[in-house]
N, C-alpha and C. Protein backbone atom coordinates (compact mmCIF):
# COMPACT_ATOMS: atom_id res chain seq x y z
N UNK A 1 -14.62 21.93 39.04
CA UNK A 1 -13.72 22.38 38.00
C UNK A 1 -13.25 21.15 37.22
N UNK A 2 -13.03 21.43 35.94
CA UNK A 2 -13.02 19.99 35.13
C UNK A 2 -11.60 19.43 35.22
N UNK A 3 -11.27 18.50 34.66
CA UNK A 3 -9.73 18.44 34.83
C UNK A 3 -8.57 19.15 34.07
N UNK A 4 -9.30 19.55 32.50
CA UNK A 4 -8.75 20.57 31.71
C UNK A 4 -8.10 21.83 32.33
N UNK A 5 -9.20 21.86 33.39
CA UNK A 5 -8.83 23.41 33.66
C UNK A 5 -7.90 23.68 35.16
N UNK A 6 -8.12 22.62 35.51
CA UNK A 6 -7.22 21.98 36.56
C UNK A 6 -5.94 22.09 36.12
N UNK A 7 -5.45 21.56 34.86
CA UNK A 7 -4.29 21.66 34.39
C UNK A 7 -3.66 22.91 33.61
N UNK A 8 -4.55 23.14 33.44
CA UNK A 8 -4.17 24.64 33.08
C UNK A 8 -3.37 25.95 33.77
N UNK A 9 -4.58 25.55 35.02
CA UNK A 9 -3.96 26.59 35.97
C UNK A 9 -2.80 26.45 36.66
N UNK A 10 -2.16 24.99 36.09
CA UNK A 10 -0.76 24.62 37.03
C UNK A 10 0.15 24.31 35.60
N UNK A 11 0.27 25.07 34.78
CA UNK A 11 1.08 24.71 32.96
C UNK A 11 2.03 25.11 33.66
N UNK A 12 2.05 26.00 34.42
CA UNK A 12 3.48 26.60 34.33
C UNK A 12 4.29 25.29 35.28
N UNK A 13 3.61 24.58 36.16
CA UNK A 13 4.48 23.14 36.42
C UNK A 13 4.96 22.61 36.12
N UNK A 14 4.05 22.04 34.89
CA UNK A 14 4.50 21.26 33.98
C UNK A 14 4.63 21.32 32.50
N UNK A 15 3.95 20.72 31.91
CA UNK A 15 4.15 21.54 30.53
C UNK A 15 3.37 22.76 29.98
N UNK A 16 4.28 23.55 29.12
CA UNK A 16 4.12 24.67 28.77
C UNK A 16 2.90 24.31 27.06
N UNK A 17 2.37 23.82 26.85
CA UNK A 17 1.70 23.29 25.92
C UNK A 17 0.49 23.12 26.44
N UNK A 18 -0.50 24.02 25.90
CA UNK A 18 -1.83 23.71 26.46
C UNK A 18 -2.61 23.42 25.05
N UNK A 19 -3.77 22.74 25.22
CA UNK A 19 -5.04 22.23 24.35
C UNK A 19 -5.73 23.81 24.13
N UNK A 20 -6.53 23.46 23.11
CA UNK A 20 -7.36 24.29 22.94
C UNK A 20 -8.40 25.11 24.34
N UNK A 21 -8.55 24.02 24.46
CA UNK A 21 -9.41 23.67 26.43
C UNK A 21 -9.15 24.64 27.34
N UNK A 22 -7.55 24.40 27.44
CA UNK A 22 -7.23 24.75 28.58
C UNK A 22 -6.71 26.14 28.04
N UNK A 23 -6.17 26.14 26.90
CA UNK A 23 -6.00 27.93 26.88
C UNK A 23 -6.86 28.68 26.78
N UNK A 24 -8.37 28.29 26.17
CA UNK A 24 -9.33 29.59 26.13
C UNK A 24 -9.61 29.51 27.69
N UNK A 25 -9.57 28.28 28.42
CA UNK A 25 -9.47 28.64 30.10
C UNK A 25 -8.73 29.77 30.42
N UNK A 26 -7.06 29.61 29.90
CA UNK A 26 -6.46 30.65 30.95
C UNK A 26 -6.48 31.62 30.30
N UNK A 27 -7.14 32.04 28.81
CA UNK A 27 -7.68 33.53 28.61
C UNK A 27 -8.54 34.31 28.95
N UNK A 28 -9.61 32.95 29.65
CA UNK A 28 -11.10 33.58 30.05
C UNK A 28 -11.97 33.77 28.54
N UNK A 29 -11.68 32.83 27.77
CA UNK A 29 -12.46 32.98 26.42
C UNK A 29 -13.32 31.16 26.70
N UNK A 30 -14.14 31.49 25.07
CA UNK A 30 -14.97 30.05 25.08
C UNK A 30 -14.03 29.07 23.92
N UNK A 31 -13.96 27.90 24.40
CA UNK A 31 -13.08 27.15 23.51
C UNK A 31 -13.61 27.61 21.84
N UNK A 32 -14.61 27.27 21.83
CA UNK A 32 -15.45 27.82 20.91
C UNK A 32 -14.80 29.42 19.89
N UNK A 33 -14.53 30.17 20.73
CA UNK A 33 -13.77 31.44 20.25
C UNK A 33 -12.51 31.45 19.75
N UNK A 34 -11.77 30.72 20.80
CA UNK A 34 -10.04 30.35 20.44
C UNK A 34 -10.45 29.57 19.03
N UNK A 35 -11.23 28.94 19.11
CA UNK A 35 -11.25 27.43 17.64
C UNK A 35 -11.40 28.98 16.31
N UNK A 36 -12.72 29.62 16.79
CA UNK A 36 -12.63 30.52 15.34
C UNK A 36 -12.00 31.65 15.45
N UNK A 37 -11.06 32.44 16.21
CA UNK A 37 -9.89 33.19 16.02
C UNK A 37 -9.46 32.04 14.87
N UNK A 38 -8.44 31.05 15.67
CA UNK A 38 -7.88 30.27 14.99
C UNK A 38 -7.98 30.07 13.19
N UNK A 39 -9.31 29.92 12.90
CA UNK A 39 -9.80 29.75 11.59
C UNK A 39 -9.69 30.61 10.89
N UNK A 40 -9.88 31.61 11.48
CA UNK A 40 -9.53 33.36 10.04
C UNK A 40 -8.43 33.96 10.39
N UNK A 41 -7.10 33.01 10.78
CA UNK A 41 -6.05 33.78 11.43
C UNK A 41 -5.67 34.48 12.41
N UNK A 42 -6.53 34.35 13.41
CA UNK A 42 -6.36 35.47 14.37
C UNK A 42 -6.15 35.28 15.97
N UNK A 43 -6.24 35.77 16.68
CA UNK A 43 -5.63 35.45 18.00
C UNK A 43 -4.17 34.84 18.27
N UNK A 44 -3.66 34.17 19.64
CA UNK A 44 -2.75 33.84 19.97
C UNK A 44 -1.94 32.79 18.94
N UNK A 45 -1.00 32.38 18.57
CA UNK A 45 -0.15 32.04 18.10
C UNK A 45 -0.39 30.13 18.67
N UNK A 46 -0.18 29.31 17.64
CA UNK A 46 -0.35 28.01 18.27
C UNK A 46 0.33 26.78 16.90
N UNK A 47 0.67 25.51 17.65
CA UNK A 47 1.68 24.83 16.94
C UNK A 47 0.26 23.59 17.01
N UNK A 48 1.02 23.15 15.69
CA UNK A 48 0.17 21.37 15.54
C UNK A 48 1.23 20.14 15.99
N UNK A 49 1.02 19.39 16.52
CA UNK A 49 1.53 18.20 17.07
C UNK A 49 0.77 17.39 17.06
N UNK A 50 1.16 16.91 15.49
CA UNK A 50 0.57 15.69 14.95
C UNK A 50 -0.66 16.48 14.67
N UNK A 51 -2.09 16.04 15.07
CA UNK A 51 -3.25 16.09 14.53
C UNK A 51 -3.53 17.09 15.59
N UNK A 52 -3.05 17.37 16.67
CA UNK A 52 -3.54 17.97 17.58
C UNK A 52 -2.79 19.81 18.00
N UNK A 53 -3.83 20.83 17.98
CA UNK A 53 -3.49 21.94 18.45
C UNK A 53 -2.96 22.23 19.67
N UNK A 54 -2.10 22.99 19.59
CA UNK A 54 -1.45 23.43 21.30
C UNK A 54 -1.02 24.52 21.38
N UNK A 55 -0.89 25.22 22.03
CA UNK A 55 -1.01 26.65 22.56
C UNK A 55 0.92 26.62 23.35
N UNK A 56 1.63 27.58 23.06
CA UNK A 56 2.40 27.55 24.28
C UNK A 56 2.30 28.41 25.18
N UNK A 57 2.50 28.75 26.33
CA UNK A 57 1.87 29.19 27.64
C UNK A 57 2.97 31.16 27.23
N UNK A 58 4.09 30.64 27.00
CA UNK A 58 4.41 32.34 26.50
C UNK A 58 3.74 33.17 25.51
N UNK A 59 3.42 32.40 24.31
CA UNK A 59 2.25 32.44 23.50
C UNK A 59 0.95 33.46 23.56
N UNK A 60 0.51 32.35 24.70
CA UNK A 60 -0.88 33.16 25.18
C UNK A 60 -0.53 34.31 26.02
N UNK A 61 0.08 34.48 26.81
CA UNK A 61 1.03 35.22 27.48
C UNK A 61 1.19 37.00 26.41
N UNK A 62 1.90 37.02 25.69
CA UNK A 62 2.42 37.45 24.94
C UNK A 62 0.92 38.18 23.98
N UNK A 63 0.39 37.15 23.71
CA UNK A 63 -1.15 37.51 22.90
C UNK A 63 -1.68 38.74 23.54
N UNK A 64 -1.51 37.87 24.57
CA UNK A 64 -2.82 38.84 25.76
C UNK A 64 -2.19 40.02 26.08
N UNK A 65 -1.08 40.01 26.33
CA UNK A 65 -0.21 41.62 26.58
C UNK A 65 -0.29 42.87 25.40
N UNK A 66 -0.70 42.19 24.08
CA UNK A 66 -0.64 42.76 23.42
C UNK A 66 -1.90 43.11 22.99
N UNK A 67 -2.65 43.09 23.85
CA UNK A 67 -4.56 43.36 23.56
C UNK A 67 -4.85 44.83 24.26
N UNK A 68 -5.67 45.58 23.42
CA UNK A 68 -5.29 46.89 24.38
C UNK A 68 -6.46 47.04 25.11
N UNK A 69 -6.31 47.38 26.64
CA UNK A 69 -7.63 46.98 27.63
C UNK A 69 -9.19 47.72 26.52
N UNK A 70 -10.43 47.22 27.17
CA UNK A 70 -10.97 47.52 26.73
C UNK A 70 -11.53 47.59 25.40
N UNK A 71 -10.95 46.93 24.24
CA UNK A 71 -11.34 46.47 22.93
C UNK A 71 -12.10 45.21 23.28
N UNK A 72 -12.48 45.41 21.49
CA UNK A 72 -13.37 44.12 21.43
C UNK A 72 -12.76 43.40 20.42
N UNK A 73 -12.46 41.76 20.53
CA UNK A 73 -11.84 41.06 19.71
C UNK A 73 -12.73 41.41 18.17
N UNK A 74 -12.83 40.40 17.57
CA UNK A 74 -13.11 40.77 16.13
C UNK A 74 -14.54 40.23 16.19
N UNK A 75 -14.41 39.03 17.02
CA UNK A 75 -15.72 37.76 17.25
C UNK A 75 -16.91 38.43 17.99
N UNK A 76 -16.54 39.94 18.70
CA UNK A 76 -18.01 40.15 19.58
C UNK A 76 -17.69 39.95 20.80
N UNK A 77 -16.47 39.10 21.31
CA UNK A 77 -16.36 38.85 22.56
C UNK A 77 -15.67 40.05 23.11
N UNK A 78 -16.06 40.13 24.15
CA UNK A 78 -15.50 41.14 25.17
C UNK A 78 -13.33 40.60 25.42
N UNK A 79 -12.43 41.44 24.98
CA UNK A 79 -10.67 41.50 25.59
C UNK A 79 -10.33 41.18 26.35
């Protein structure tokens, strides 16, 4: 397991701010997907700090609660 995802699975430890990385980790998506939600507006909610994207962990949280089982995002990927 990489170290991204290592940290991911312990945000709620420490900080509540995840990378791109580590949140399509704890959605079960491909970074790849989170990046183009991101680009046409869509998916979870996320802040810039400085040059860099971050996710907050209620955020994704919150996203995902609001997905109704069984849909398909917009991208083709499986909810």
């Amino acid at each position: 397991m990489t170290d991204y995802n290592t940290r991911a699975m312990e945000a709620r430890k420490g900080s509540p701010f995840l990378s791109t990385q580590q949140a399509a980790f704890y959605l079960s998506l491909s970074a790849r997907t989170l990046e183009k939600m991101r680009f046409n507006g869509k998916g979870p909610r996320y802040r810039k700090h400085g040059r860099y994207v971050r996710y907050h962990i209620d955020d994704l949280d919150a996203w995902s609660e609001g997905r109704e089982p069984g849909t398909h995002s917009d991208d083709g990927e499986r909810a």
